[in-house]
N, C-alpha and C. Protein backbone atom coordinates (compact mmCIF):
# COMPACT_ATOMS: atom_id res chain seq x y z
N UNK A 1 -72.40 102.39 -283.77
CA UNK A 1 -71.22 101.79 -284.37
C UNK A 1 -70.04 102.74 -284.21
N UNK A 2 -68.64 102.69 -283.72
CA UNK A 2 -67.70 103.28 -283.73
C UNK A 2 -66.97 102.82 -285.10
N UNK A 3 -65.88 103.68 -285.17
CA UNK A 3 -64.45 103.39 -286.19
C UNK A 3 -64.17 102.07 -285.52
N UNK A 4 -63.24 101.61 -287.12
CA UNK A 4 -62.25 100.55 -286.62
C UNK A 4 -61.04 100.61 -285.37
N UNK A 5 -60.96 99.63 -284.62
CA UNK A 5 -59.91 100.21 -283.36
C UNK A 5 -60.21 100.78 -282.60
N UNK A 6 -61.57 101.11 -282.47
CA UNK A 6 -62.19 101.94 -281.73
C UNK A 6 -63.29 101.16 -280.49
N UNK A 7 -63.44 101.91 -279.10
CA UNK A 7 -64.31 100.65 -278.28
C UNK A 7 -66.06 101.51 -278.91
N UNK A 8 -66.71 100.40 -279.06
CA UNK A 8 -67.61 100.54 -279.32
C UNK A 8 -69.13 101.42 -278.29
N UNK A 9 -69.66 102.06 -279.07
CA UNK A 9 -70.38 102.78 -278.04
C UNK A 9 -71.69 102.13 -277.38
N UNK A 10 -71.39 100.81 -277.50
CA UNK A 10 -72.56 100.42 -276.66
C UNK A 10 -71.78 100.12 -275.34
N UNK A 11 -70.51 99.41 -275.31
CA UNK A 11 -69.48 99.43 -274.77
C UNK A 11 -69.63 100.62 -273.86
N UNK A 12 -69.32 101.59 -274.41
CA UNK A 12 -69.15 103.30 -273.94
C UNK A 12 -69.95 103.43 -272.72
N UNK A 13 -71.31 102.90 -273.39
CA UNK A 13 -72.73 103.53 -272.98
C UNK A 13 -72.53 102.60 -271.70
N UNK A 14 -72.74 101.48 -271.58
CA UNK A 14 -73.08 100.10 -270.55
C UNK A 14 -72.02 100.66 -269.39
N UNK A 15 -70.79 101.19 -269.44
CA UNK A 15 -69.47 101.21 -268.91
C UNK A 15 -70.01 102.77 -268.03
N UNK A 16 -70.92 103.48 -268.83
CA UNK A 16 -70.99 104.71 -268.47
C UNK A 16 -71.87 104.94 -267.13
N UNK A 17 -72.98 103.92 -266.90
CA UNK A 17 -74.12 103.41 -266.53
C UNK A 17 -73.99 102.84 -265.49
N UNK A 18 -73.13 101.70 -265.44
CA UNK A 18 -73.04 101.29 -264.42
C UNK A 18 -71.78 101.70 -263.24
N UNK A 19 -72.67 101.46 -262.16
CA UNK A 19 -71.88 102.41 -261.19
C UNK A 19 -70.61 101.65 -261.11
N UNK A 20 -69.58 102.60 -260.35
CA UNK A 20 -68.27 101.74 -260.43
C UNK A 20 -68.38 100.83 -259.00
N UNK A 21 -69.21 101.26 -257.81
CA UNK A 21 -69.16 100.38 -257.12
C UNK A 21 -69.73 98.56 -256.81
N UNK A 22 -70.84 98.27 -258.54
CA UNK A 22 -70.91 97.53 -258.82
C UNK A 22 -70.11 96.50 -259.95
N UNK A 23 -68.32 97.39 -260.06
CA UNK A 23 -67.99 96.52 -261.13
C UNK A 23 -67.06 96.21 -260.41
N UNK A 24 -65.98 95.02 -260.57
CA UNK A 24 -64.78 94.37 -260.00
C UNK A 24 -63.64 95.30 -259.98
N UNK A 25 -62.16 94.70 -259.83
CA UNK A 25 -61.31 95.65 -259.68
C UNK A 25 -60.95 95.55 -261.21
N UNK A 26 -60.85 94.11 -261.64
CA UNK A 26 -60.59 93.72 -262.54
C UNK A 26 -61.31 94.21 -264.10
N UNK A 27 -62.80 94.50 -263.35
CA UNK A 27 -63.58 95.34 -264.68
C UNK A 27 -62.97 96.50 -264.65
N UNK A 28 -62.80 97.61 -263.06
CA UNK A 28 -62.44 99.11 -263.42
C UNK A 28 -61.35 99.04 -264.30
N UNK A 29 -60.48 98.21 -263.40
CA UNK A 29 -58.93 98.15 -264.61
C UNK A 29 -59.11 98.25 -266.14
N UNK A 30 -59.63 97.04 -266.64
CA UNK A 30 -59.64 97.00 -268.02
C UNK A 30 -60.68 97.66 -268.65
N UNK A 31 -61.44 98.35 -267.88
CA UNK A 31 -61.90 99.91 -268.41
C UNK A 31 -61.39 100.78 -268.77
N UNK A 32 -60.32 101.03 -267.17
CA UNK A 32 -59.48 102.26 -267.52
C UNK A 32 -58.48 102.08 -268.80
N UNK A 33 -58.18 100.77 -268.94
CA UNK A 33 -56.84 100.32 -269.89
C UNK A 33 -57.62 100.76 -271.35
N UNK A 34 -59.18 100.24 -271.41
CA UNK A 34 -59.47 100.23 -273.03
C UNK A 34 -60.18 101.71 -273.48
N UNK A 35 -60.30 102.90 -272.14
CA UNK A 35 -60.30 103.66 -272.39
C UNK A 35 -59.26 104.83 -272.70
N UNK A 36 -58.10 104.27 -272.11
CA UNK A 36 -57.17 105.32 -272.36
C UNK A 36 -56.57 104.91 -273.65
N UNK A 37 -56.65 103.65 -274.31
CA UNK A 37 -56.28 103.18 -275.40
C UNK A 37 -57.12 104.14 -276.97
N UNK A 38 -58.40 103.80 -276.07
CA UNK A 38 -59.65 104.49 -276.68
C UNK A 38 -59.04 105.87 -277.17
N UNK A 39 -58.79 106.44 -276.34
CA UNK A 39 -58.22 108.09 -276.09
C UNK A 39 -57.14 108.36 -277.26
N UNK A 40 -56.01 107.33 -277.20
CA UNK A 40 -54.69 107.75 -278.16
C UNK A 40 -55.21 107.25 -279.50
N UNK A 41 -56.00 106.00 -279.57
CA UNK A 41 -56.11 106.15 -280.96
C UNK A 41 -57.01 107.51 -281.42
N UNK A 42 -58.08 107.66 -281.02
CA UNK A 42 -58.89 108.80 -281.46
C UNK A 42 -58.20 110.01 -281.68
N UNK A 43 -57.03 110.37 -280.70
CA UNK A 43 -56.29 111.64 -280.58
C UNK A 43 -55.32 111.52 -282.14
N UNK A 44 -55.12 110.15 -282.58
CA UNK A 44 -53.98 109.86 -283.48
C UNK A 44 -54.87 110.22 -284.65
N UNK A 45 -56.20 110.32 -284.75
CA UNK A 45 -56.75 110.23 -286.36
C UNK A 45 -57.18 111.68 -286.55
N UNK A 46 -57.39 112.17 -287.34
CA UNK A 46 -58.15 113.54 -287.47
C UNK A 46 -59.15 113.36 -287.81
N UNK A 47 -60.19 114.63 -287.71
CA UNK A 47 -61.23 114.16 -287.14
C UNK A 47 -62.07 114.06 -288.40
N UNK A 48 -61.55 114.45 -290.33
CA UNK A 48 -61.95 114.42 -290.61
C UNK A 48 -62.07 112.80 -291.37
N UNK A 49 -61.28 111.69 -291.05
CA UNK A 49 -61.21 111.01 -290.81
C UNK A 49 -62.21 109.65 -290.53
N UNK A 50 -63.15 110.41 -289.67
CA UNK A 50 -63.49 109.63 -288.39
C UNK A 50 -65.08 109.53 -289.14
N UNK A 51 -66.05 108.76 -288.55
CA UNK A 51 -67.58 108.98 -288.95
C UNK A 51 -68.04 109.96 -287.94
N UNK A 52 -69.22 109.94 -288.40
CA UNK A 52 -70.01 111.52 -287.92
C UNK A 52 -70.07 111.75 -286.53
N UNK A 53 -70.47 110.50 -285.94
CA UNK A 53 -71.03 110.15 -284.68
C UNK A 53 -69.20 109.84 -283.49
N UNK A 54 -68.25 109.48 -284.18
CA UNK A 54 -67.01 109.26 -283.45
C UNK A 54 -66.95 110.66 -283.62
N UNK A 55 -66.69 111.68 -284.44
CA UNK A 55 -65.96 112.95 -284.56
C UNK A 55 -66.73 113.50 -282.93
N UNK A 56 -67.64 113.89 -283.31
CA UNK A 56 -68.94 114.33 -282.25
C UNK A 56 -68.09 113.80 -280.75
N UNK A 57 -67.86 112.55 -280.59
CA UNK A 57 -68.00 112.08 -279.51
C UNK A 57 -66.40 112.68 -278.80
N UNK A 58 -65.36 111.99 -280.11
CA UNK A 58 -64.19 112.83 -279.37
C UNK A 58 -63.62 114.46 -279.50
N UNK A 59 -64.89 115.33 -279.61
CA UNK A 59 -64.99 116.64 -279.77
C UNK A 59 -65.57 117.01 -278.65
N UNK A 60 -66.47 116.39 -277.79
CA UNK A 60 -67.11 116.62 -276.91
C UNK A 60 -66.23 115.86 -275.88
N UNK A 61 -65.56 114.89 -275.72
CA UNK A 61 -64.59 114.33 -274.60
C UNK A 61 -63.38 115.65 -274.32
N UNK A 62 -62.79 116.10 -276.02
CA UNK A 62 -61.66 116.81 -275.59
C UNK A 62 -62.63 118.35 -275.07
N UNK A 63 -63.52 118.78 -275.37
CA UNK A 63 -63.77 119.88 -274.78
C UNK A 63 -64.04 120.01 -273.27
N UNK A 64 -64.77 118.56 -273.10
CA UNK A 64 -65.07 118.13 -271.23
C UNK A 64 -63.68 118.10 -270.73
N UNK A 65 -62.68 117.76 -271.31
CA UNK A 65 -61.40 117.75 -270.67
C UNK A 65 -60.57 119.15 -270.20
N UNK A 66 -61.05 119.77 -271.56
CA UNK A 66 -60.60 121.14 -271.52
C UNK A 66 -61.35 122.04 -270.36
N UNK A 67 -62.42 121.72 -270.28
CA UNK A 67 -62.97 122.51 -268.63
C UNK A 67 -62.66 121.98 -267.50
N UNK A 68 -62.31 120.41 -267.38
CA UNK A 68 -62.20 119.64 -266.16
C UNK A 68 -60.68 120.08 -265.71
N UNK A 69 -60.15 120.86 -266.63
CA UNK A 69 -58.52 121.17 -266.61
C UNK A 69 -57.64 120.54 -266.88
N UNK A 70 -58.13 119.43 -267.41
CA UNK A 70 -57.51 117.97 -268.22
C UNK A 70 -57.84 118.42 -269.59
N UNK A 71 -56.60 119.61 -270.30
CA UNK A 71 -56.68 119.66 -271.40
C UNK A 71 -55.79 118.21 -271.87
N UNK A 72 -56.04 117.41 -271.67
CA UNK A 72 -55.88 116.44 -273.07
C UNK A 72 -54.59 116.06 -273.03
N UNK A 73 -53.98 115.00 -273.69
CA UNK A 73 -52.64 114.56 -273.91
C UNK A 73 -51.92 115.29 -274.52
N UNK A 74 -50.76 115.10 -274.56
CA UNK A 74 -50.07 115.82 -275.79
C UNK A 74 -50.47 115.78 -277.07
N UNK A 75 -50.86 114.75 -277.44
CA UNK A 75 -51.14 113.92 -278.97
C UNK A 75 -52.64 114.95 -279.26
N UNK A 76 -53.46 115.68 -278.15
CA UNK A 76 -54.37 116.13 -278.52
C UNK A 76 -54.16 117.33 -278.76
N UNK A 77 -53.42 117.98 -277.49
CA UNK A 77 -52.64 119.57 -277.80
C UNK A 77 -52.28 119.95 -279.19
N UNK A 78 -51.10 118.67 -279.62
CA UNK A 78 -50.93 119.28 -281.06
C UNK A 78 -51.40 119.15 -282.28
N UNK A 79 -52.63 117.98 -281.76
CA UNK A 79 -53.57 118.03 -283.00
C UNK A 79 -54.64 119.35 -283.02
N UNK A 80 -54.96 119.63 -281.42
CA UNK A 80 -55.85 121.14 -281.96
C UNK A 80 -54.71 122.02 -282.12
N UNK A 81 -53.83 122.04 -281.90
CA UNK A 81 -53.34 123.05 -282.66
C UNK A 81 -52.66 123.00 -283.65
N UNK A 82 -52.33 122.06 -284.66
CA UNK A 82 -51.88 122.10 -286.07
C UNK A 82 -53.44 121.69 -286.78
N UNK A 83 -54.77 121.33 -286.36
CA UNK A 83 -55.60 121.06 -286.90
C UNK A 83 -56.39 122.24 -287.70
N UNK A 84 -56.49 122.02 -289.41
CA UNK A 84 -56.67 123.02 -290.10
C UNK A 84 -58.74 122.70 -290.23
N UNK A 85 -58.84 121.73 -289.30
CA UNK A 85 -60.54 121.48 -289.47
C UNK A 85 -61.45 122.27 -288.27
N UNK A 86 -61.13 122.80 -288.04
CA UNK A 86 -61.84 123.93 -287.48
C UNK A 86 -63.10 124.70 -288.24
N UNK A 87 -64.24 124.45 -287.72
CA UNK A 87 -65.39 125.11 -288.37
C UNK A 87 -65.61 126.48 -287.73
């Protein structure tokens, strides 16, 4: 189960799985669209916020980003860095 506003992780999972050369143009598209949507709301909430299993998930997206050299949007930049939830 994800947050409200949020794409759901079975969603996540199915999207993750299947290869892209078996989906339309029309599926990659509105992948890419409900994932980057995915992205700003999550970046907009803090994380203490969020349930156990969303926190986890967009803690582990922004850190994969942070090695891929895709540190993250702006909206994420200044949430880790005004974010006082740091363990």
């Amino acid at each position: 189960m994800s947050d409200a506003h949020r794409k759901d992780f079975s969603t996540k999972a199915k999207e993750e799985i299947t290869p892209d050369s078996s989906k339309s143009t029309l599926d990659r598209t509105k992948e890419s669209i409900t994932n980057f949507a995915d992205k700003i709301v999550g970046g907009a909430q803090s994380d203490h916020h969020k349930g156990n299993t969303q926190e986890v998930f967009d803690k582990t997206r922004r850190e994969k980003d942070h090695q891929e050299g895709n540190s993250g949007s702006l909206l994420d930049k200044t949430k880790d860095t005004l974010s006082t939830d740091r363990h």
